[in-house]
C-alpha atoms as a PDB file:
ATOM      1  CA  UNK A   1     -27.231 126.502  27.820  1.00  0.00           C
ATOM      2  CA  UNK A   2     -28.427 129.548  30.534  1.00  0.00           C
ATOM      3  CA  UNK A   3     -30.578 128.258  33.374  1.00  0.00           C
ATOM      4  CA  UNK A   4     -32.030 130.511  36.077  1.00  0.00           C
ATOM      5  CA  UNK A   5     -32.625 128.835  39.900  1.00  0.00           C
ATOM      6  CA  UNK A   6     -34.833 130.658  41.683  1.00  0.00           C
ATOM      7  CA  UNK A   7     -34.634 129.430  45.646  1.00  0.00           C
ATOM      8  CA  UNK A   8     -37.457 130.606  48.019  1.00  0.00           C
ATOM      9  CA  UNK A   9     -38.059 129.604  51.717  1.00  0.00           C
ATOM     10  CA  UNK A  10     -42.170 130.541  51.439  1.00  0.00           C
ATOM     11  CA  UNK A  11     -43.050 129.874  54.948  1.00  0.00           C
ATOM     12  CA  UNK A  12     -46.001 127.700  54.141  1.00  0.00           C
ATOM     13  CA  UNK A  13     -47.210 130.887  52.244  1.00  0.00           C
ATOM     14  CA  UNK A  14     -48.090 132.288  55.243  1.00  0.00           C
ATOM     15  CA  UNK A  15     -47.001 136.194  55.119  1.00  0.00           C
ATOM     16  CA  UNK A  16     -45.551 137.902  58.024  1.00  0.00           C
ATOM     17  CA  UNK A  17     -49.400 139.646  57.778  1.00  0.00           C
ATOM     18  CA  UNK A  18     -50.233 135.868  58.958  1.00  0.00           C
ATOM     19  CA  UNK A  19     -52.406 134.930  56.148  1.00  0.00           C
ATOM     20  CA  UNK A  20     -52.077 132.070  53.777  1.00  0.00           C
ATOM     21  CA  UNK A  21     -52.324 133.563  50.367  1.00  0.00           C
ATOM     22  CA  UNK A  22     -50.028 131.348  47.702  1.00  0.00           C
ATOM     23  CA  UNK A  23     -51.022 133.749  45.028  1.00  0.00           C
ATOM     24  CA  UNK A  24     -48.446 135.899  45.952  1.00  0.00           C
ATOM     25  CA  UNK A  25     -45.829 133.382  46.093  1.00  0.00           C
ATOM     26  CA  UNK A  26     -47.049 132.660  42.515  1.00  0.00           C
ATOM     27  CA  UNK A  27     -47.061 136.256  41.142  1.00  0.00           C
ATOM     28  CA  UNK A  28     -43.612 136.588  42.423  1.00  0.00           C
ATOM     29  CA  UNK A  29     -42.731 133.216  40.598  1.00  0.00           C
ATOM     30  CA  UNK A  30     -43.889 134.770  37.844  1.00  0.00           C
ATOM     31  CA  UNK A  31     -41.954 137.433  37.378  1.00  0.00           C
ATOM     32  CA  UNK A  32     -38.978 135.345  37.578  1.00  0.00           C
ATOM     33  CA  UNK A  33     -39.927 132.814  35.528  1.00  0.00           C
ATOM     34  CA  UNK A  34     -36.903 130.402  36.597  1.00  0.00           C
ATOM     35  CA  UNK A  35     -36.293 126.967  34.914  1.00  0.00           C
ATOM     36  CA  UNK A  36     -35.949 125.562  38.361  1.00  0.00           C
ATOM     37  CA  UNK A  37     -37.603 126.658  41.555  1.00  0.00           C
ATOM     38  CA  UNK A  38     -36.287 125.093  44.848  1.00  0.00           C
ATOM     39  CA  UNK A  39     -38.799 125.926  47.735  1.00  0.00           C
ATOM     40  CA  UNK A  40     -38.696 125.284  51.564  1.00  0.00           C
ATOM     41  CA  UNK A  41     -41.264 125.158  54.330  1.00  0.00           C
ATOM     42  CA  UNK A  42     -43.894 123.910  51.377  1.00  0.00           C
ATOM     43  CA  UNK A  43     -47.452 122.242  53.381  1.00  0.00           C
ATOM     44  CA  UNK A  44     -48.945 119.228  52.512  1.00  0.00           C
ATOM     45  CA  UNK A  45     -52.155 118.311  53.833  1.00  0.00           C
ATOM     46  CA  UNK A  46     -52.680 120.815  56.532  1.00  0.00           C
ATOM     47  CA  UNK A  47     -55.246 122.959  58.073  1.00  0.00           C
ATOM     48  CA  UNK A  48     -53.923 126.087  58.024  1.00  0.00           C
ATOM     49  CA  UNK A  49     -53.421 125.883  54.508  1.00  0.00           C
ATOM     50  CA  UNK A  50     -56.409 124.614  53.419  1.00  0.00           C
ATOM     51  CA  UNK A  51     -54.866 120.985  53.534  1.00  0.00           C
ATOM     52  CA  UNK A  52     -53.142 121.739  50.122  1.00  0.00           C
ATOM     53  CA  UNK A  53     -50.731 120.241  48.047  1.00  0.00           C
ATOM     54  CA  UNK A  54     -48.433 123.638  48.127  1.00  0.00           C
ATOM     55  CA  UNK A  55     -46.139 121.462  46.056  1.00  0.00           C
ATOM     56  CA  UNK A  56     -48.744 121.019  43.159  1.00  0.00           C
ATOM     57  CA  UNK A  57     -50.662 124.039  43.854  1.00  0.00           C
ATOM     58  CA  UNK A  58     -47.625 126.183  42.889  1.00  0.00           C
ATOM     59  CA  UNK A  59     -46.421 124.029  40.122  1.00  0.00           C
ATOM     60  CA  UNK A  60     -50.030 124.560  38.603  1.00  0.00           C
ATOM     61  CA  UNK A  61     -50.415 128.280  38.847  1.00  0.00           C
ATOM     62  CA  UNK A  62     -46.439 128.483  37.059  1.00  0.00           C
ATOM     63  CA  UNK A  63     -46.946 126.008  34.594  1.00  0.00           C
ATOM     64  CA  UNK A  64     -44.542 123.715  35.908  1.00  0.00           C
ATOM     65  CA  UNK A  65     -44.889 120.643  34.097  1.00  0.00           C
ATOM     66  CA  UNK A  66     -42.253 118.900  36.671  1.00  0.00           C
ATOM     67  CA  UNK A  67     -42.362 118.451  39.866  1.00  0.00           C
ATOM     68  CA  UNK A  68     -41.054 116.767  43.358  1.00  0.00           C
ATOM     69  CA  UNK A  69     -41.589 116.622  47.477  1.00  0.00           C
ATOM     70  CA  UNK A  70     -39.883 115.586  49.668  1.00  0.00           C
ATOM     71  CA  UNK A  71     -41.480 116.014  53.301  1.00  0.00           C
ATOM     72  CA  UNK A  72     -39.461 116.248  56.833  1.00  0.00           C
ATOM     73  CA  UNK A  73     -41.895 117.110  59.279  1.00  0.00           C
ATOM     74  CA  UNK A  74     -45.076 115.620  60.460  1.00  0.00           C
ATOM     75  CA  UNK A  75     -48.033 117.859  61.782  1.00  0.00           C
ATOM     76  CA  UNK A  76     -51.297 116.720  63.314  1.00  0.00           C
ATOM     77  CA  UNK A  77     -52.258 116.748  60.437  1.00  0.00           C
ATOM     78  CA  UNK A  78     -50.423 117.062  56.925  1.00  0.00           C
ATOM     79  CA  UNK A  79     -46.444 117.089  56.520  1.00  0.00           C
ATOM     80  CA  UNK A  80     -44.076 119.497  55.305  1.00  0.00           C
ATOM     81  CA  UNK A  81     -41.003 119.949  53.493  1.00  0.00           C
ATOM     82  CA  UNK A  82     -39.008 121.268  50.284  1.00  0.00           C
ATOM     83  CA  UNK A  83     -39.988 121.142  46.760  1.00  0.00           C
ATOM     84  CA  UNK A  84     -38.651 121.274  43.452  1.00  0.00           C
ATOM     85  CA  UNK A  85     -40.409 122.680  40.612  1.00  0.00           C
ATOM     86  CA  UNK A  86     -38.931 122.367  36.913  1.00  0.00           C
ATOM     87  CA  UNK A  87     -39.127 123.198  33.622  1.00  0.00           C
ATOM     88  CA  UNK A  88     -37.307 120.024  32.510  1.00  0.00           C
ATOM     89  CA  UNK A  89     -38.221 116.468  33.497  1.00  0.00           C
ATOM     90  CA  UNK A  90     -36.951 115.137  36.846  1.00  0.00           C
ATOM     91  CA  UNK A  91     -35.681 111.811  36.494  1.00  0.00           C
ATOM     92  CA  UNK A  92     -34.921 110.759  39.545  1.00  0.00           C
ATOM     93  CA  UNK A  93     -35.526 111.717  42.978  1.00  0.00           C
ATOM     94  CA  UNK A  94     -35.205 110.881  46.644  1.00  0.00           C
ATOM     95  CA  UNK A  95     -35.143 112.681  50.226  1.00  0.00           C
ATOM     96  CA  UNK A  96     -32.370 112.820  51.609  1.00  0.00           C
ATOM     97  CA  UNK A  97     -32.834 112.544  55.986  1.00  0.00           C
ATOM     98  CA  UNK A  98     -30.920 115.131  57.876  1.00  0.00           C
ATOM     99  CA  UNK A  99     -32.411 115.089  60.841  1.00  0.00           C
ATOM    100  CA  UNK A 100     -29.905 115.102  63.789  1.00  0.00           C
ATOM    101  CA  UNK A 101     -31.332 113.010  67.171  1.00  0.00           C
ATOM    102  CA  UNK A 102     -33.445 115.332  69.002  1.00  0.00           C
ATOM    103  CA  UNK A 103     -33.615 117.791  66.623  1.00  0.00           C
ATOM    104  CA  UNK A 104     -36.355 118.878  64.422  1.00  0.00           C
ATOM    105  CA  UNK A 105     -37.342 116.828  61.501  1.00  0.00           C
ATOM    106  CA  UNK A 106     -34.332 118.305  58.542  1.00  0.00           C
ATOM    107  CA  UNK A 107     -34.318 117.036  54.806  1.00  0.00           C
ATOM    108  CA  UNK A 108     -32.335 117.710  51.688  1.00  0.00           C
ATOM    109  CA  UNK A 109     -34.694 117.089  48.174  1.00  0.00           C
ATOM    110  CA  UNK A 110     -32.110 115.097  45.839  1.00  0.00           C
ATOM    111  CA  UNK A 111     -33.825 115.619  42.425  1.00  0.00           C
ATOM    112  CA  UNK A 112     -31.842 114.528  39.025  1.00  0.00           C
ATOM    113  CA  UNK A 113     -32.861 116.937  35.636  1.00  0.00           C
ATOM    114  CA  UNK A 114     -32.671 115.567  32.331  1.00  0.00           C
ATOM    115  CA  UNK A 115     -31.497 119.117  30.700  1.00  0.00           C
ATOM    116  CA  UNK A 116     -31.239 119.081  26.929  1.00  0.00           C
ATOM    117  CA  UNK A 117     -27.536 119.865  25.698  1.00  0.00           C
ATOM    118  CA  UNK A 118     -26.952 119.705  21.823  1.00  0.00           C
ATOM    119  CA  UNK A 119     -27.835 117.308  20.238  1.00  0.00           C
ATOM    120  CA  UNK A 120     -28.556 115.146  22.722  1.00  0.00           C
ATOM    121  CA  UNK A 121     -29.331 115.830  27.010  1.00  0.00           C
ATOM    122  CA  UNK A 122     -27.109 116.600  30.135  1.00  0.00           C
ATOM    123  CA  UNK A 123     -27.999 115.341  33.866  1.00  0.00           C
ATOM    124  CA  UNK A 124     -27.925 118.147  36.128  1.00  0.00           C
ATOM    125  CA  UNK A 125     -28.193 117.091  40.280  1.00  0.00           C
ATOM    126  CA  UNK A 126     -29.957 119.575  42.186  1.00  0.00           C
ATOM    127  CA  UNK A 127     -29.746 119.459  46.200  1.00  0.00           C
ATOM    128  CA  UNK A 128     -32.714 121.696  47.673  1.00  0.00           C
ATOM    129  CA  UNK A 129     -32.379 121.800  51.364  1.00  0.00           C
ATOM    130  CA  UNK A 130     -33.029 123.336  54.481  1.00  0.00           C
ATOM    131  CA  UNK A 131     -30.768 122.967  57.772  1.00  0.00           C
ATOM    132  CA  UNK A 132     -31.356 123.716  61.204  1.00  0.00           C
ATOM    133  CA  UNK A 133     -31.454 126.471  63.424  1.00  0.00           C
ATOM    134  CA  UNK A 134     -28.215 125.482  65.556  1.00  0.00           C
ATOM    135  CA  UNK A 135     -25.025 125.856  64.586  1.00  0.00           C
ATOM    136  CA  UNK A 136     -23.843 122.815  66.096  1.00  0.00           C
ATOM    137  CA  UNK A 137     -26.534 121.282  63.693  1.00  0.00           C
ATOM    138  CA  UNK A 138     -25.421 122.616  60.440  1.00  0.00           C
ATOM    139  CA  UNK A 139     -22.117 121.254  59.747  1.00  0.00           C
ATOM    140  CA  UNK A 140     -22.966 117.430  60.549  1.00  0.00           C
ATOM    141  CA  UNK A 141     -26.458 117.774  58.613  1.00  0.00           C
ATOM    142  CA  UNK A 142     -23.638 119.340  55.505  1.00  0.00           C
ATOM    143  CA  UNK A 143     -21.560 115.906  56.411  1.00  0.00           C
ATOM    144  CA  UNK A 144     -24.811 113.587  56.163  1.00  0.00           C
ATOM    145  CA  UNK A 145     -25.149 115.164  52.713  1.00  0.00           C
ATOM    146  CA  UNK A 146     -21.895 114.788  51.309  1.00  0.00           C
ATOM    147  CA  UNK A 147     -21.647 111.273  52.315  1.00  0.00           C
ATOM    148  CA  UNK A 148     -25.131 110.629  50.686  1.00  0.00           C
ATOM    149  CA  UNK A 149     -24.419 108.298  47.761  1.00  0.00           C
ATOM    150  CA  UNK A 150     -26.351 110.683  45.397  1.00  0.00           C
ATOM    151  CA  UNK A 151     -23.412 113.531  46.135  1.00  0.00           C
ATOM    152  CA  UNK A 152     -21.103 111.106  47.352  1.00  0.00           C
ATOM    153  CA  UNK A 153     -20.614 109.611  43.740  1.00  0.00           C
ATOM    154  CA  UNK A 154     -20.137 112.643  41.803  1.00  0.00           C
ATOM    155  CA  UNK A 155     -17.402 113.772  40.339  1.00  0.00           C
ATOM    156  CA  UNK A 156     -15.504 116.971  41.705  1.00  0.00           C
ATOM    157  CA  UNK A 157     -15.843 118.340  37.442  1.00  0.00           C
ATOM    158  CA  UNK A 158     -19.221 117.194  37.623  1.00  0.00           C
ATOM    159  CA  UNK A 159     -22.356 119.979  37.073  1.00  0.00           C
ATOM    160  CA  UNK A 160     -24.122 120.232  40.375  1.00  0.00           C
ATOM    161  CA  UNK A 161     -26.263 122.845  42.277  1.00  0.00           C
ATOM    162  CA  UNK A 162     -26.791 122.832  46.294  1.00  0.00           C
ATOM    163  CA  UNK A 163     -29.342 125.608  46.846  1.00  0.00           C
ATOM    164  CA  UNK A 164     -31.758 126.185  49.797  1.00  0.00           C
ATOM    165  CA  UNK A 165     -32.251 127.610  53.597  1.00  0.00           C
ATOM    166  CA  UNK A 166     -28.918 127.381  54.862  1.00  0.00           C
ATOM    167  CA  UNK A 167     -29.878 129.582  58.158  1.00  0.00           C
ATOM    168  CA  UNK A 168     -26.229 130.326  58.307  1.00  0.00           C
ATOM    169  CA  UNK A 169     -26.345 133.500  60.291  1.00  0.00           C
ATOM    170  CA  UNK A 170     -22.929 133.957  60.457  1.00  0.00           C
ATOM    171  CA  UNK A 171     -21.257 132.914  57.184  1.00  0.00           C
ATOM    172  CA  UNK A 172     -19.940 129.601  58.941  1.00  0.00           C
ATOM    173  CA  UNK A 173     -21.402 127.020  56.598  1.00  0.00           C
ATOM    174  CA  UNK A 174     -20.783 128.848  53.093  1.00  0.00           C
ATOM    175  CA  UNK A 175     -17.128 128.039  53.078  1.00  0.00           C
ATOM    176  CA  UNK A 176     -17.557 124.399  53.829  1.00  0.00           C
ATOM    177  CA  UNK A 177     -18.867 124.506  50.165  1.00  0.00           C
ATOM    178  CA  UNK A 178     -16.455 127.157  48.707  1.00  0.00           C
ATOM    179  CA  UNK A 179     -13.408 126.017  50.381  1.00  0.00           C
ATOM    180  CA  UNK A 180     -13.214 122.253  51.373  1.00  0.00           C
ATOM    181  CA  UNK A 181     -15.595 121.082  48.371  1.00  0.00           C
ATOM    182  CA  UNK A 182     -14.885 122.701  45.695  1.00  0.00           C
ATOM    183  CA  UNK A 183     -18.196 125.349  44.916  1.00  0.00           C
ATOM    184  CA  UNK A 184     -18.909 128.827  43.586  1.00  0.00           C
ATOM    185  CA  UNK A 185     -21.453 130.846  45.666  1.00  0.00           C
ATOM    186  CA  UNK A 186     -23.828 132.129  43.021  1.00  0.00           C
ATOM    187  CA  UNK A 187     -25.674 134.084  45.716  1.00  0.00           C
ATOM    188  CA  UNK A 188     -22.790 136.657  46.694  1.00  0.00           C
ATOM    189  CA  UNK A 189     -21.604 140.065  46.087  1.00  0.00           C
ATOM    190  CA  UNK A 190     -18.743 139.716  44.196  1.00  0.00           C
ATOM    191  CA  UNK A 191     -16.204 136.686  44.468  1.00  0.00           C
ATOM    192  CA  UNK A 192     -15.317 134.316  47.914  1.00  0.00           C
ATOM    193  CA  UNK A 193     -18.825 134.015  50.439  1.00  0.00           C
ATOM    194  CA  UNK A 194     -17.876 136.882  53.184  1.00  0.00           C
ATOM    195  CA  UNK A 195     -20.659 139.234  51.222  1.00  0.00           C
ATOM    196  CA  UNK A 196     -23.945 136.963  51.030  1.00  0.00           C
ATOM    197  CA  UNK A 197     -27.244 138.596  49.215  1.00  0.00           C
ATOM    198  CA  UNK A 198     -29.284 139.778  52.387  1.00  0.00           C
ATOM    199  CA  UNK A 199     -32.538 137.712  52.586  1.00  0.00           C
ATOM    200  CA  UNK A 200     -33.648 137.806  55.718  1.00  0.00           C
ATOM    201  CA  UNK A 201     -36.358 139.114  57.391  1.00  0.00           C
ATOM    202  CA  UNK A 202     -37.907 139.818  54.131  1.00  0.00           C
ATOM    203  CA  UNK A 203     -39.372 143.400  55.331  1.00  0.00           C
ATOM    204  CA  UNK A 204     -36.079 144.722  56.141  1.00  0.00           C
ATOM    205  CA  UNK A 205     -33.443 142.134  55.475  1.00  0.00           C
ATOM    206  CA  UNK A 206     -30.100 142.093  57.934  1.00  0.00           C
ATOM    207  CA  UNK A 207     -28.948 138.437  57.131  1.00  0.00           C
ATOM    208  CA  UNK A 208     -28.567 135.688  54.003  1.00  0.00           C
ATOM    209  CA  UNK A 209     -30.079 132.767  54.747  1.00  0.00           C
ATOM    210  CA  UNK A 210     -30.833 131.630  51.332  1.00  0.00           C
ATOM    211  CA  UNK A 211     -28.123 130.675  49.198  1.00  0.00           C
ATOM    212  CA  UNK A 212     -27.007 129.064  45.763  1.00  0.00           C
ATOM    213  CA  UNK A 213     -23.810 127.073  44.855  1.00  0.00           C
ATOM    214  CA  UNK A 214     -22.895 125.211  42.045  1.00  0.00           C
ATOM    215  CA  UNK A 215     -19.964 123.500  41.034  1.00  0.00           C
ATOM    216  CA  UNK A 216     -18.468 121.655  37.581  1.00  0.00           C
ATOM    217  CA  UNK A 217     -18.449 123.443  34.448  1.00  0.00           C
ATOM    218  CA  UNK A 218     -20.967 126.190  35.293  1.00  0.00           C
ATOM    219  CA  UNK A 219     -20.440 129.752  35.189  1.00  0.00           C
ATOM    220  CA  UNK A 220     -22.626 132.125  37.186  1.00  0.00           C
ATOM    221  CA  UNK A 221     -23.737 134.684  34.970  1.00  0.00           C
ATOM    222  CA  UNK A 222     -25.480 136.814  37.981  1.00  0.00           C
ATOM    223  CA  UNK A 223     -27.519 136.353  41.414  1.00  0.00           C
ATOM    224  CA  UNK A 224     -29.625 139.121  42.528  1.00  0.00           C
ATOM    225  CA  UNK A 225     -32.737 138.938  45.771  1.00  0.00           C
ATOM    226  CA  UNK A 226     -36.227 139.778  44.823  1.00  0.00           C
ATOM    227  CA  UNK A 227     -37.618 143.550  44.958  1.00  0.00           C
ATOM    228  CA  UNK A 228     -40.944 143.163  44.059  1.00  0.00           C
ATOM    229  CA  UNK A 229     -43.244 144.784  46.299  1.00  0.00           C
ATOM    230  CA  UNK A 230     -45.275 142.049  47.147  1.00  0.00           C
ATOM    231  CA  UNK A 231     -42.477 139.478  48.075  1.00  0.00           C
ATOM    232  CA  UNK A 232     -41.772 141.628  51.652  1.00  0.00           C
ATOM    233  CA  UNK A 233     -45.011 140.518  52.861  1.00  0.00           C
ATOM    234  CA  UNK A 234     -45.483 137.508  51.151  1.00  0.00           C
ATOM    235  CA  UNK A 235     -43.121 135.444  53.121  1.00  0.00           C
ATOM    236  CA  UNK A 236     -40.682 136.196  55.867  1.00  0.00           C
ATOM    237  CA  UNK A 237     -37.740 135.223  53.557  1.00  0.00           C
ATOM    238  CA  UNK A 238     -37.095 137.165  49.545  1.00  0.00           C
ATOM    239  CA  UNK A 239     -36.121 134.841  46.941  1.00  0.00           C
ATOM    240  CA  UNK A 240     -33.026 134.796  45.412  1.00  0.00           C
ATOM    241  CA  UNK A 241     -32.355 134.410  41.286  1.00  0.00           C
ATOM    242  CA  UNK A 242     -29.050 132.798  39.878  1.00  0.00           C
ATOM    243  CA  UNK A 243     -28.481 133.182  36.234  1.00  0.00           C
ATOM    244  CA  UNK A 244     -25.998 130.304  35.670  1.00  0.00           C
ATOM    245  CA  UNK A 245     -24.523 128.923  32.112  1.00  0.00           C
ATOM    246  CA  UNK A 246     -23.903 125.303  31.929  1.00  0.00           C
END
């Protein structure tokens, strides 16, 4: 079967023009119309916007029957984190804590699809995360992941999908997936990880911050960023779109 991932740091939906507007995080989610839609920086419960569920909100306006949270950081008032928004039911789900003492709040969304293969279904794990801004940070937050028992316990020819804000600047964390465990980078020009789709800042991107990889018997059909107009302002990160066949 051909499933499209469509992973999209939104910034709260506030636009590097500073307003909160989630309609245009929606239209672009439109166009796409992914199966699976892994979002970071998503509010819940705060102020500036409008004390929202961004989670929900989104899911609604894509008629996203599925969804999950998972929330990292604590405001004054209202949390936020990733979320996962499917096509297909989620059957299981937890948070997985990365957060590294003294650092800011870090999580990884575990979520578990129930994907429907022949004649009967196929369990797809999907990691949607976000790691932190020092490098020093990223590679222990990858280890806390891989020795979560939800990765920990799959096998190496299992399906799985580790997708998110990887703020790797400088291409340092991408081969800790592509060489030492075993993953394709579906978000690259060509083969290997040295040429990452360029995703960041959104209005003039220099850097790819936003990645895909997958791993087990999936073939990545295509990755591409977004181009649509509206997605330069809408957030300071562009989406990127995997094609994938499982």
């Amino acid at each position: 079967m051909k499933l499209r991932i469509l992973s999209y740091n939104i910034h709260r939906a506030i636009g590097v023009d500073r307003r909160f507007r989630p309609e245009r995080i929606a239209k672009v989610l439109a166009h796409y119309n992914a199966d699976l839609v892994l979002l970071q920086e998503v509010d819940v419960g705060a102020p500036r916007s409008r004390e929202l569920n961004l989670a929900q909100e989104l899911a609604e306006l894509g008629n996203y029957p599925y969804y999950a949270v998972g929330l990292n950081v604590q405001l004054r008032k209202g949390m936020y984190g990733n979320a996962t928004l499917s096509r297909y039911p989620i059957i299981r789900e937890r948070n997985i804590d990365l957060t590294l003492d003294g650092r800011k709040a870090r999580g990884c969304l575990f979520t578990e699809l129930e994907l429907p293969y022949l004649a009967s279904t196929r369990l797809l794990p999907v990691f949607n995360l976000h790691l932190g801004l020092s490098f020093k940070e990223r590679p222990q937050q990858v280890g806390r992941l891989v020795r979560a028992p939800e990765f920990a316990g799959l096998g190496a020819n299992d399906p799985c999908v580790v997708a998110g804000d990887f703020n790797d600047w400088w291409t340092r964390i991408a081969p800790l997936f592509t060489e030492a465990l075993g993953f394709s980078c579906a978000t690259n020009h060509g083969g290997g990880y040295q040429n990452a789709i360029l995703t960041y800042p959104s209005f003039s991107p220099t850097t790819g911050l936003d990645k895909v990889f997958c791993r087990g018997p999936i073939t990545v059909l295509g990755g591409k960023r977004c181009r649509l107009r509206v997605s330069r302002v809408a957030s300071d990160h562009l989406p990127v779109i995997v094609d994938l066949e499982l």
